[in-house]
Protein backbone atom coordinates (compact mmCIF):
# COMPACT_ATOMS: atom_id res chain seq x y z
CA UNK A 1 -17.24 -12.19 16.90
CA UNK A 2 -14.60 -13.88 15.11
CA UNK A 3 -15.20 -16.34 11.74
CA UNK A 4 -13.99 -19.68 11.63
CA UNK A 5 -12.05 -20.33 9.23
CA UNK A 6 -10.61 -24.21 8.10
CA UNK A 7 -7.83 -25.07 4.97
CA UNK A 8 -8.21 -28.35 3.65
CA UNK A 9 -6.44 -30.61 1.36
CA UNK A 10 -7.22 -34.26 -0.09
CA UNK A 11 -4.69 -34.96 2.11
CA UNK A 12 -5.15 -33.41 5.47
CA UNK A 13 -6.71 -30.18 7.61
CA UNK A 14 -3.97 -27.48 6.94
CA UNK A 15 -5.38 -24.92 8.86
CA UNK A 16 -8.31 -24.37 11.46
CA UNK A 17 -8.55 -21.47 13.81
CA UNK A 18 -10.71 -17.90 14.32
CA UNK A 19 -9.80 -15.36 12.49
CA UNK A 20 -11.00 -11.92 11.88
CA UNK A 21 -11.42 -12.10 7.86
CA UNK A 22 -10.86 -13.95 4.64
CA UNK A 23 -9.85 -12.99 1.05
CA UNK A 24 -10.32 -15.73 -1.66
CA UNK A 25 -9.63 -15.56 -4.82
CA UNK A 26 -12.96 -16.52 -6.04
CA UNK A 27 -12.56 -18.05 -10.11
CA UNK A 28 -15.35 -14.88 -10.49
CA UNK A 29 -12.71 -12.62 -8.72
CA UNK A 30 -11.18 -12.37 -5.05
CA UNK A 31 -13.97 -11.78 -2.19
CA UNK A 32 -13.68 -11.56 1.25
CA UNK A 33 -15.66 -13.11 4.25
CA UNK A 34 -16.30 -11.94 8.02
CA UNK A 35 -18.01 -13.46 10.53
CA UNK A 36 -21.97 -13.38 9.43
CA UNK A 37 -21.76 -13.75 5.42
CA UNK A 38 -24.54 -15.11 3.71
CA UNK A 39 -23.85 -18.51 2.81
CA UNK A 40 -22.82 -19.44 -0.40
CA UNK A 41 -20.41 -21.86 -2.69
CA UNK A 42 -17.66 -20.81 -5.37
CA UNK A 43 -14.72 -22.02 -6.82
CA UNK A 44 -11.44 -20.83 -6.56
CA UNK A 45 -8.26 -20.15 -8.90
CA UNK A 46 -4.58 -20.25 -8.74
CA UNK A 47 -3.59 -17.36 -6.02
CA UNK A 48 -3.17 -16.32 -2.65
CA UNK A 49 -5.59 -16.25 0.29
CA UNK A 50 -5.26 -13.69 2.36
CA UNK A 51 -5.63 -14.47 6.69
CA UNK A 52 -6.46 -11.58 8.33
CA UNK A 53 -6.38 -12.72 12.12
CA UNK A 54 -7.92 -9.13 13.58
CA UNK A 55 -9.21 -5.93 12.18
CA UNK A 56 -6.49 -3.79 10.73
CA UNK A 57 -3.99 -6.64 10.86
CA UNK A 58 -0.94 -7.39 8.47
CA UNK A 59 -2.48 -10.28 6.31
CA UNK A 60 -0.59 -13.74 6.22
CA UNK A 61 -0.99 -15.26 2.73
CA UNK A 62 -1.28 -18.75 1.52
CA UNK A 63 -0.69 -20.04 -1.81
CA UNK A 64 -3.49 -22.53 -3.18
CA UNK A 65 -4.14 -24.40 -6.16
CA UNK A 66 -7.65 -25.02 -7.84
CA UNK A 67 -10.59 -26.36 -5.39
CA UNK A 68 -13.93 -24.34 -3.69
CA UNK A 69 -14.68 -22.25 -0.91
CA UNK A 70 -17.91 -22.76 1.06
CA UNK A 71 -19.47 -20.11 3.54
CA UNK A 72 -21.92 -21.37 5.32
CA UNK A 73 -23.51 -20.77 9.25
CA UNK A 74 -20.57 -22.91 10.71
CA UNK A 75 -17.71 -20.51 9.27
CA UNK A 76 -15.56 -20.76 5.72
CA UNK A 77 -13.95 -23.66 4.38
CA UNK A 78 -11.19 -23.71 1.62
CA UNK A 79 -11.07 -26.85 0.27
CA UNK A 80 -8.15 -26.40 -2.01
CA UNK A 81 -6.71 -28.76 -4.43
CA UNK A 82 -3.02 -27.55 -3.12
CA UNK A 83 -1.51 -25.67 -0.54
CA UNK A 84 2.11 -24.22 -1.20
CA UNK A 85 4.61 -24.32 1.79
């Protein structure tokens, strides 16, 4: 089973697609999601999130800026206050 994963800024969907796992970093410290966490809200900090698109796969990272990160039944959604290029 994969988790679905969506990036979101104010200004548009950056990112929505199955992946494998997640690493946020949480403003608690960085945790990561897989298909089947428990639902639950936090907010993030300045960093990197870390796409891991299958098990055992090089992770792609993606700068973000301030926001939250919701798990819930449907997936995980960053909604982050910035995305770097």
């Amino acid at each position: 089973m994969a988790l679905h994963f969506e990036l979101v800024t104010p200004e548009k969907l950056v990112r929505s697609e199955d992946v494998h796992m997640v690493v946020v970093p949480g403003t608690e410290g960085e945790f990561g999601v897989l298909e089947g966490h428990a639902p639950f809200m936090s907010t993030i900090r300045d960093g990197v999130v870390q796409v891991f698109k299958t098990a055992g796969a090089q992770a792609e990272e993606i700068q973000v800026r301030g926001g939250f990160a919701e798990v819930a039944d449907t997936g995980l959604t960053v909604l982050a206050e910035h995305v770097g290029e």
